[in-house]
Protein backbone atom coordinates (compact mmCIF):
# COMPACT_ATOMS: atom_id res chain seq x y z
CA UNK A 1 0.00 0.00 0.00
CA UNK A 2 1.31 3.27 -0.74
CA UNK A 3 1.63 5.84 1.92
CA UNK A 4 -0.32 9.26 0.82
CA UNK A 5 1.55 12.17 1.07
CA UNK A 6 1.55 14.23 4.13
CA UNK A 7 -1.04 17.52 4.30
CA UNK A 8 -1.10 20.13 5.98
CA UNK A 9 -4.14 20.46 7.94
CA UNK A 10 -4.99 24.14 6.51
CA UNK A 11 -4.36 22.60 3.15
CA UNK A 12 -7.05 20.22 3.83
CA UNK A 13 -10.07 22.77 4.33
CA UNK A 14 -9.19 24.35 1.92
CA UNK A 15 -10.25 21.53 -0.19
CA UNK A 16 -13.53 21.55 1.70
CA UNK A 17 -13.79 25.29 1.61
CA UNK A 18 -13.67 24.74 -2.75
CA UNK A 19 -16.42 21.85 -2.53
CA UNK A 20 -18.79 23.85 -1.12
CA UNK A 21 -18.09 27.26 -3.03
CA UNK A 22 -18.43 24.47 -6.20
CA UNK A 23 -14.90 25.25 -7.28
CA UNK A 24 -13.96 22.95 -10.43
CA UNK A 25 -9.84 23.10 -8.85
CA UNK A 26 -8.41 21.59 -5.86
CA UNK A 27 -7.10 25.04 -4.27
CA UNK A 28 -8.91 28.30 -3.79
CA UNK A 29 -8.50 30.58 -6.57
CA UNK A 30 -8.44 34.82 -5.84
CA UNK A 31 -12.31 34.84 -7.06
CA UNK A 32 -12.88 31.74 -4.07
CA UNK A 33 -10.69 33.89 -1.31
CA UNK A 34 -12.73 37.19 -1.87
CA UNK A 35 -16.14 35.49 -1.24
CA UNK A 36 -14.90 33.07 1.38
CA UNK A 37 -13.38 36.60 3.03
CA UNK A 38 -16.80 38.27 2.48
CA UNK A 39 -18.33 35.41 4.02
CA UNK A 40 -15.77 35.33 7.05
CA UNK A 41 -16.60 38.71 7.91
CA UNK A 42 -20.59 38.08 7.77
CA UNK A 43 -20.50 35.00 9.56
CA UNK A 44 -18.13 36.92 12.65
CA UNK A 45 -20.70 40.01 12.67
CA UNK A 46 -23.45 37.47 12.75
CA UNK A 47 -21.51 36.06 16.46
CA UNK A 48 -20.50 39.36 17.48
CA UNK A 49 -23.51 41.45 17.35
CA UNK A 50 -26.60 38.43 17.53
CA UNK A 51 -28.95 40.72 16.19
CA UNK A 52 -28.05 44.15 18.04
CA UNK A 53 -27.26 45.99 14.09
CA UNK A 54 -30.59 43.39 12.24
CA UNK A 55 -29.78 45.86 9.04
CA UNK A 56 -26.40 44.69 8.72
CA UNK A 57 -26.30 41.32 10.27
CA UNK A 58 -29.09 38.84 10.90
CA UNK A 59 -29.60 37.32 14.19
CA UNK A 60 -29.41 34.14 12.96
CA UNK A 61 -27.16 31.80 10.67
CA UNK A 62 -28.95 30.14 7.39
CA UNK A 63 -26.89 27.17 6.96
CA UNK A 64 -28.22 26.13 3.46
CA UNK A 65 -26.81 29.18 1.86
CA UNK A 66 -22.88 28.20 0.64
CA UNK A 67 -21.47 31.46 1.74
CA UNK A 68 -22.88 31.15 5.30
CA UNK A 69 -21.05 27.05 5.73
CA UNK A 70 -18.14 28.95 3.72
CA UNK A 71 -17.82 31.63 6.29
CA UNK A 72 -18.55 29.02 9.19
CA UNK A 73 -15.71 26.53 7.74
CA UNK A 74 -13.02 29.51 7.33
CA UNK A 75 -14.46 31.17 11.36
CA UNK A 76 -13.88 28.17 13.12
CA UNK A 77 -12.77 25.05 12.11
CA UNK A 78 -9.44 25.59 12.38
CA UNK A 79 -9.40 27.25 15.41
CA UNK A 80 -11.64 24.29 17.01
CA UNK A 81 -10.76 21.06 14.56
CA UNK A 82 -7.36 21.77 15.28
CA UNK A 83 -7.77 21.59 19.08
CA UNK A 84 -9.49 17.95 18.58
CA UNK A 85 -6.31 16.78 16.18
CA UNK A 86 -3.70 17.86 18.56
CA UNK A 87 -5.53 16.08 21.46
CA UNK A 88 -5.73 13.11 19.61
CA UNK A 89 -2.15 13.28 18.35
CA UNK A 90 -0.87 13.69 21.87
CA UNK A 91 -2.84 10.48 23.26
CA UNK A 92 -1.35 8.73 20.34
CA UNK A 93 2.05 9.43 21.33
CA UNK A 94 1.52 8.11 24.84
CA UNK A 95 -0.55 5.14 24.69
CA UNK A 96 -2.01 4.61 21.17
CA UNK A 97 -4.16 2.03 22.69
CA UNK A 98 -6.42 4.38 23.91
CA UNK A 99 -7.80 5.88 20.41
CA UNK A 100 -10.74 4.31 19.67
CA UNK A 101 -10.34 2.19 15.98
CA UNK A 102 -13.18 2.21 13.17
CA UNK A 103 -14.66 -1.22 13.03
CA UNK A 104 -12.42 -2.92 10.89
CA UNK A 105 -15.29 -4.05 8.49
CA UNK A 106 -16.43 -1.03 7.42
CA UNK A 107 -14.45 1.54 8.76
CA UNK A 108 -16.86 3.22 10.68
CA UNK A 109 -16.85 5.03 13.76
CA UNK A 110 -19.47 6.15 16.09
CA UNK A 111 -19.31 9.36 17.98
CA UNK A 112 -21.29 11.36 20.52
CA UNK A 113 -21.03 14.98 21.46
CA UNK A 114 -23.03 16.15 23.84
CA UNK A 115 -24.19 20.31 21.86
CA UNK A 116 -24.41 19.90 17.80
CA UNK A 117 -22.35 22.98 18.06
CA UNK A 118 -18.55 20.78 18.59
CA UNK A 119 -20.16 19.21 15.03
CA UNK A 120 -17.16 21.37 13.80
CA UNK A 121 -14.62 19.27 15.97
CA UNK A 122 -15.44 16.40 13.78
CA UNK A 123 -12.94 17.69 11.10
CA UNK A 124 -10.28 17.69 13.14
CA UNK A 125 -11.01 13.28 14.03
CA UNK A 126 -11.40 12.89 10.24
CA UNK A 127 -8.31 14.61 9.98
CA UNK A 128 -6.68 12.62 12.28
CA UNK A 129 -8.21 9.26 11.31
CA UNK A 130 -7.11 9.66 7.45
CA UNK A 131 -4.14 11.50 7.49
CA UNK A 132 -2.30 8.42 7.08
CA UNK A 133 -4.49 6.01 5.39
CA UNK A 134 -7.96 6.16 4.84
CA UNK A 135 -9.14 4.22 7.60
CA UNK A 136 -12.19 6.03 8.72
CA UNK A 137 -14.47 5.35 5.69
CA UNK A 138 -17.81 6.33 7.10
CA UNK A 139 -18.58 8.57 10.63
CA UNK A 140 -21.57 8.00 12.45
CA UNK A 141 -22.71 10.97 14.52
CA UNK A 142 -24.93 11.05 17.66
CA UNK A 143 -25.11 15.31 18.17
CA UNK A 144 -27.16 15.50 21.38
CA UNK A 145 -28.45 19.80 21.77
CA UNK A 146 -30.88 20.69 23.84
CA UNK A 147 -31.81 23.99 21.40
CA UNK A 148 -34.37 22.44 18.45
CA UNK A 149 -32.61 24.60 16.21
């Protein structure tokens, strides 16, 4: 089996970042960084102010719109996937036993966070899980959150 080359983690959501702009490359081209900027700035506003300036920002965040999971993605997932990776990274190095394995059937792995809001942790396990074989082929959630929305 052939060992995939290493990636950075920033490199890799940026490859998420162009799926859901709809970007026909694998890297964010200058027309991808201005929206995903524009979006950045609307989704922080949106945190910052939670309704206070309803002109400018709405109070809440439509997730179906691709600039609003754009802006979401380039927020916070680094910042808070990261923070998951490292963890994980520094159990492995003391007692790899400890990381939970996907079945080895399937490849899939179960996980429950208690608030839909760490959802965004999640990239940083896949991260972790794949970054040096694909070994985590399908993620089951359980997102318990006591808000309906």
């Amino acid at each position: 089996m052939v060992k995939p080359k290493k990636k950075p983690f920033t490199e890799a959501l940026e490859s998420v970042l162009v799926n859901i702009w709809g970007g026909n490359k694998d890297y964010l081209d200058e027309r991808l960084l201005k929206n995903t900027r524009r979006a950045l700035v609307e989704i922080r506003g949106i945190y910052r102010f939670r309704g206070d300036l309803p002109g400018r920002f709405p109070s809440t965040i439509q997730f179906r719109l691709k600039e609003n999971r754009a802006g979401y993605i380039a927020a916070f997932v680094q910042r808070h996937a990261y923070l998951t990776y490292a963890h994980l990274k520094m159990i492995e190095r003391v007692d790899s036993s400890m990381i939970p394995r996907p079945e080895s059937k399937n490849g899939e792995l179960v996980v429950t966070t208690l608030g839909a809001g760490s959802a965004i942790e999640m990239y940083g396990l896949c991260f972790f899980y794949n970054e040096e074989a694909k070994i985590l082929q399908r993620l089951r959630l359980n997102l318990i959150e006591k808000e309906n929305a």
